[in-house]
N, C-alpha and C. Protein backbone atom coordinates (compact mmCIF):
# COMPACT_ATOMS: atom_id res chain seq x y z
N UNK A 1 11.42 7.29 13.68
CA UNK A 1 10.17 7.72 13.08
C UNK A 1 10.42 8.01 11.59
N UNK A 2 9.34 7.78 10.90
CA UNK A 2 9.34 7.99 9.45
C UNK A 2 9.63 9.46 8.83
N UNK A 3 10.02 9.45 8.02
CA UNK A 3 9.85 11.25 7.51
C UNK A 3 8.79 11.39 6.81
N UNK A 4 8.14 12.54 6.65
CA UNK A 4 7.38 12.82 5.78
C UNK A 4 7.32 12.37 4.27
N UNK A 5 8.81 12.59 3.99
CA UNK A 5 8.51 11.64 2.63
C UNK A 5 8.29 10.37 2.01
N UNK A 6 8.93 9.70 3.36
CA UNK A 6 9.24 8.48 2.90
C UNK A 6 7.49 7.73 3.55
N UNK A 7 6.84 8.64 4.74
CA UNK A 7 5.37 8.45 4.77
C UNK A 7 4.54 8.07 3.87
N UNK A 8 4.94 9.69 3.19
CA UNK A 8 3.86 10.01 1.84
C UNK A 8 4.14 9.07 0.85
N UNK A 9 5.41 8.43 0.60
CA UNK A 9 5.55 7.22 -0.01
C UNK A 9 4.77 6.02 -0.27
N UNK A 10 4.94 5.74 1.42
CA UNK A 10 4.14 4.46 1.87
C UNK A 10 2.70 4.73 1.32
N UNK A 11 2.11 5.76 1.92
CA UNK A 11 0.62 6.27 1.55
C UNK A 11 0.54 5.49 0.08
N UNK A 12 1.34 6.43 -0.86
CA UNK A 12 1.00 6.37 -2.01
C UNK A 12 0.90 4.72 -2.52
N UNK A 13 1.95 4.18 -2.01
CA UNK A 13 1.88 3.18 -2.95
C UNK A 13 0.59 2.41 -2.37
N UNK A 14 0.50 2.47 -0.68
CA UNK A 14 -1.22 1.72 -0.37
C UNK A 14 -1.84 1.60 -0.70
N UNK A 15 -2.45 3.28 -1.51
CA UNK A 15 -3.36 3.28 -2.06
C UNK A 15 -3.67 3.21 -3.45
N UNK A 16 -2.52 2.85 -4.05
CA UNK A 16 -2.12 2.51 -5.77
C UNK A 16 -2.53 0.77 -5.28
N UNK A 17 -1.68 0.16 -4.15
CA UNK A 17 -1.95 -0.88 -4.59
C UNK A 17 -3.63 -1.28 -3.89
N UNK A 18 -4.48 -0.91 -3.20
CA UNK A 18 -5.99 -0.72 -2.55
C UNK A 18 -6.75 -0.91 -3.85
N UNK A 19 -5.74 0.32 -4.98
CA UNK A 19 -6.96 0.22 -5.89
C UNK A 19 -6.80 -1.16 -7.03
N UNK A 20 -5.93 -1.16 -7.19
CA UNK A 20 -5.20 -2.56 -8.44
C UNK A 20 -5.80 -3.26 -7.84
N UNK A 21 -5.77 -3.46 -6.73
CA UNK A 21 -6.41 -4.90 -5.88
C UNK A 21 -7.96 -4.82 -6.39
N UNK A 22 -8.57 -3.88 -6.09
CA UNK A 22 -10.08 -3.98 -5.92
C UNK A 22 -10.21 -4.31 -7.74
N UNK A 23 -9.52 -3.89 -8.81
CA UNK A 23 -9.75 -3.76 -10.22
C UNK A 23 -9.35 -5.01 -10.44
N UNK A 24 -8.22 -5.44 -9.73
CA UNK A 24 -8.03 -7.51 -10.68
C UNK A 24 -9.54 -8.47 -9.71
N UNK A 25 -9.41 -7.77 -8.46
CA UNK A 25 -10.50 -8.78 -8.40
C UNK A 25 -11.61 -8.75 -8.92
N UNK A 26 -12.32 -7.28 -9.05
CA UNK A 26 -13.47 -7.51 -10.03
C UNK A 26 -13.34 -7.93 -11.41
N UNK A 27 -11.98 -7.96 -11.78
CA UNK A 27 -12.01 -8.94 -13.08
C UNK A 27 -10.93 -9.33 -13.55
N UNK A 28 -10.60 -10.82 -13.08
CA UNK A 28 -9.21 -11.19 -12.60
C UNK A 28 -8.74 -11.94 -13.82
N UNK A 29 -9.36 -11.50 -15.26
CA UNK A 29 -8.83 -12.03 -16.93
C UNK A 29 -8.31 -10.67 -17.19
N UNK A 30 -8.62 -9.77 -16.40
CA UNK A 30 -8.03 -8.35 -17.39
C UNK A 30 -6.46 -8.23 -17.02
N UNK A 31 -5.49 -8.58 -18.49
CA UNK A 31 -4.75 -8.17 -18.40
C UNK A 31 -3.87 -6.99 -17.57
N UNK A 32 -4.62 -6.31 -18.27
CA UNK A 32 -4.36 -4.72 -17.58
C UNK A 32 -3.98 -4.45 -16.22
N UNK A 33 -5.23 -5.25 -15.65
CA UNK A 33 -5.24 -4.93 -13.91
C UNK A 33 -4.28 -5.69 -13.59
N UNK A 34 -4.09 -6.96 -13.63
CA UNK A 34 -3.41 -7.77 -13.11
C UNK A 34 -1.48 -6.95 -12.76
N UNK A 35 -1.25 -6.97 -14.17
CA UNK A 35 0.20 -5.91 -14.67
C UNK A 35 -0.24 -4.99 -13.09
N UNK A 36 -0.86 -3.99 -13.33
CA UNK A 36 -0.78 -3.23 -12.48
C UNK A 36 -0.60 -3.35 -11.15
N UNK A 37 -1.81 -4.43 -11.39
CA UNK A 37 -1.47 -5.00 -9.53
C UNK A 37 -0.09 -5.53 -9.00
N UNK A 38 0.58 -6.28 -10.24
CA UNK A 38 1.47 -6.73 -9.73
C UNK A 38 2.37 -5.46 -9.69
N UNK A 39 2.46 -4.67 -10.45
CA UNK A 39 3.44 -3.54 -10.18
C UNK A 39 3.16 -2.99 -9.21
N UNK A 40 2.04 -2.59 -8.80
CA UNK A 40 1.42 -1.78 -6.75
C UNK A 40 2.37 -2.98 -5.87
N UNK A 41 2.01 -3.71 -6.40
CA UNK A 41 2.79 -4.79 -5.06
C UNK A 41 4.45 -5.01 -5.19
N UNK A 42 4.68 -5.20 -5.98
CA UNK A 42 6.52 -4.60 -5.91
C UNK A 42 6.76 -3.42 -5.27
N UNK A 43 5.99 -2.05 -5.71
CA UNK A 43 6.30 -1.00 -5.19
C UNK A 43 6.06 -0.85 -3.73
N UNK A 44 4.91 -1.83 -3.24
CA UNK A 44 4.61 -1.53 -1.91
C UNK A 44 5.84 -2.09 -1.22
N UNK A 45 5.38 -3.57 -1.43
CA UNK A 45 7.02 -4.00 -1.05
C UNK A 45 8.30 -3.43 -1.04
N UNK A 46 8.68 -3.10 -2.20
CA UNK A 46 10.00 -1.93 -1.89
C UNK A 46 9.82 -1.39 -1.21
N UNK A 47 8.30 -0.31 -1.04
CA UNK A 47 8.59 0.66 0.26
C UNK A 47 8.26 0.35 1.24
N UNK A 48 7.94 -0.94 2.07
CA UNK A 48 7.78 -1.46 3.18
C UNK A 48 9.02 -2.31 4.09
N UNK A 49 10.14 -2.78 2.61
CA UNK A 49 10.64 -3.52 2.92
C UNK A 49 10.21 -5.15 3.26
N UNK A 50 8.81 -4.85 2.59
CA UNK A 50 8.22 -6.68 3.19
C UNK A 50 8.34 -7.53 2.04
N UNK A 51 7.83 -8.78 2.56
CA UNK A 51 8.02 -9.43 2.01
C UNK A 51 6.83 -10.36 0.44
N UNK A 52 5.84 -9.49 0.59
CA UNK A 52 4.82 -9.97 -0.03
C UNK A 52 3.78 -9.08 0.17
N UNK A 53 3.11 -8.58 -1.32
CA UNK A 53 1.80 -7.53 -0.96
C UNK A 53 0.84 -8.04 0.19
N UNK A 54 -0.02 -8.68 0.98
CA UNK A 54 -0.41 -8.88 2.08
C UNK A 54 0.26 -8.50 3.53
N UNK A 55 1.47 -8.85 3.64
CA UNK A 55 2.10 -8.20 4.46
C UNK A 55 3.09 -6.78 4.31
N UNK A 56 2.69 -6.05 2.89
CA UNK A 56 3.29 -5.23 2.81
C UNK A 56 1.82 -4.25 3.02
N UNK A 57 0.87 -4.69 2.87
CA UNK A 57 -0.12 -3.46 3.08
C UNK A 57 -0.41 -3.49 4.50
N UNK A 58 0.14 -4.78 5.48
CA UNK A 58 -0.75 -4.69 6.43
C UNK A 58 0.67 -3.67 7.41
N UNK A 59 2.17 -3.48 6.90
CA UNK A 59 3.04 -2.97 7.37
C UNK A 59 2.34 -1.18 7.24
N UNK A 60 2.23 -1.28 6.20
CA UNK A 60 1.71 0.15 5.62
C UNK A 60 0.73 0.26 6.29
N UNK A 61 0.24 -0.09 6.69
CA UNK A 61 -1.98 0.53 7.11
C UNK A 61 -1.38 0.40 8.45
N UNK A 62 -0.46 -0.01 9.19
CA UNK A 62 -0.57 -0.10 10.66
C UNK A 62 0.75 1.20 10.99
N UNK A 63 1.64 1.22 10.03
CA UNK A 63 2.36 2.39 10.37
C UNK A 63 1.50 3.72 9.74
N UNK A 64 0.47 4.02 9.28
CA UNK A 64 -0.62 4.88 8.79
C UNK A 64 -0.92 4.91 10.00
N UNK A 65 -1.75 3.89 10.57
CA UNK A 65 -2.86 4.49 11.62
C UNK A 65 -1.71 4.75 12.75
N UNK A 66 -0.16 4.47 13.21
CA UNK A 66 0.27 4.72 14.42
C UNK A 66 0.81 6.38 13.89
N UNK A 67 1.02 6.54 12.79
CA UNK A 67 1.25 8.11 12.79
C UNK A 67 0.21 8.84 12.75
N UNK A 68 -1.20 8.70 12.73
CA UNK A 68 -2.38 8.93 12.76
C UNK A 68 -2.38 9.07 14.36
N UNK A 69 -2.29 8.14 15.20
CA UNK A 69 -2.72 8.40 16.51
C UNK A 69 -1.55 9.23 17.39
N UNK A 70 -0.13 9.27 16.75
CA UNK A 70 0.68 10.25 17.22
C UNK A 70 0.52 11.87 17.26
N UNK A 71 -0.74 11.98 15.90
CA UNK A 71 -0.60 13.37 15.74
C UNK A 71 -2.04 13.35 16.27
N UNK A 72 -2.15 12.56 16.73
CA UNK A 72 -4.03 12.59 17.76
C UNK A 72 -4.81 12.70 16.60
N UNK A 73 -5.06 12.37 15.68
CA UNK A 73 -6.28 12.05 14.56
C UNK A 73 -6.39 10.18 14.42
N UNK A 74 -7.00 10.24 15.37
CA UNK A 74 -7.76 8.60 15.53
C UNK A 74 -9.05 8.38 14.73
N UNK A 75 -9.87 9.42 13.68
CA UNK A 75 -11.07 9.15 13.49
C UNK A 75 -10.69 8.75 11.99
């Protein structure tokens, strides 16, 4: 099982990379976002160990919701 930190890790970078994602796609010339996005997705990856942001968020959101239903908060 995960530790708490290395959880709160995962969390974090999900939702760093949730948001980069939603900002290059609404506007996928902005420099800015893009950089970022690609940096959420290295980081996710590092902390997933996967192999590519798509399968690094879907590692992350599914070990989220199984520590979610361990501590009985399913909603």
């Amino acid at each position: 099982m995960a530790t708490p930190r290395v959880t709160a890790e995962v969390d974090q970078c999900l939702a760093s990379y949730r948001f980069w994602e939603r900002r290059f796609l609404a506007s996928p010339d902005d420099a800015e976002a893009r950089e970022n996005f690609e940096r959420a997705v290295a980081a996710l990856c590092h902390a997933t160990g996967a192999r590519c942001g798509r399968e690094a968020a879907e590692a992350a959101q599914s070990s989220s919701h199984s520590l979610a239903i361990e501590k009985g908060d399913t909603a």
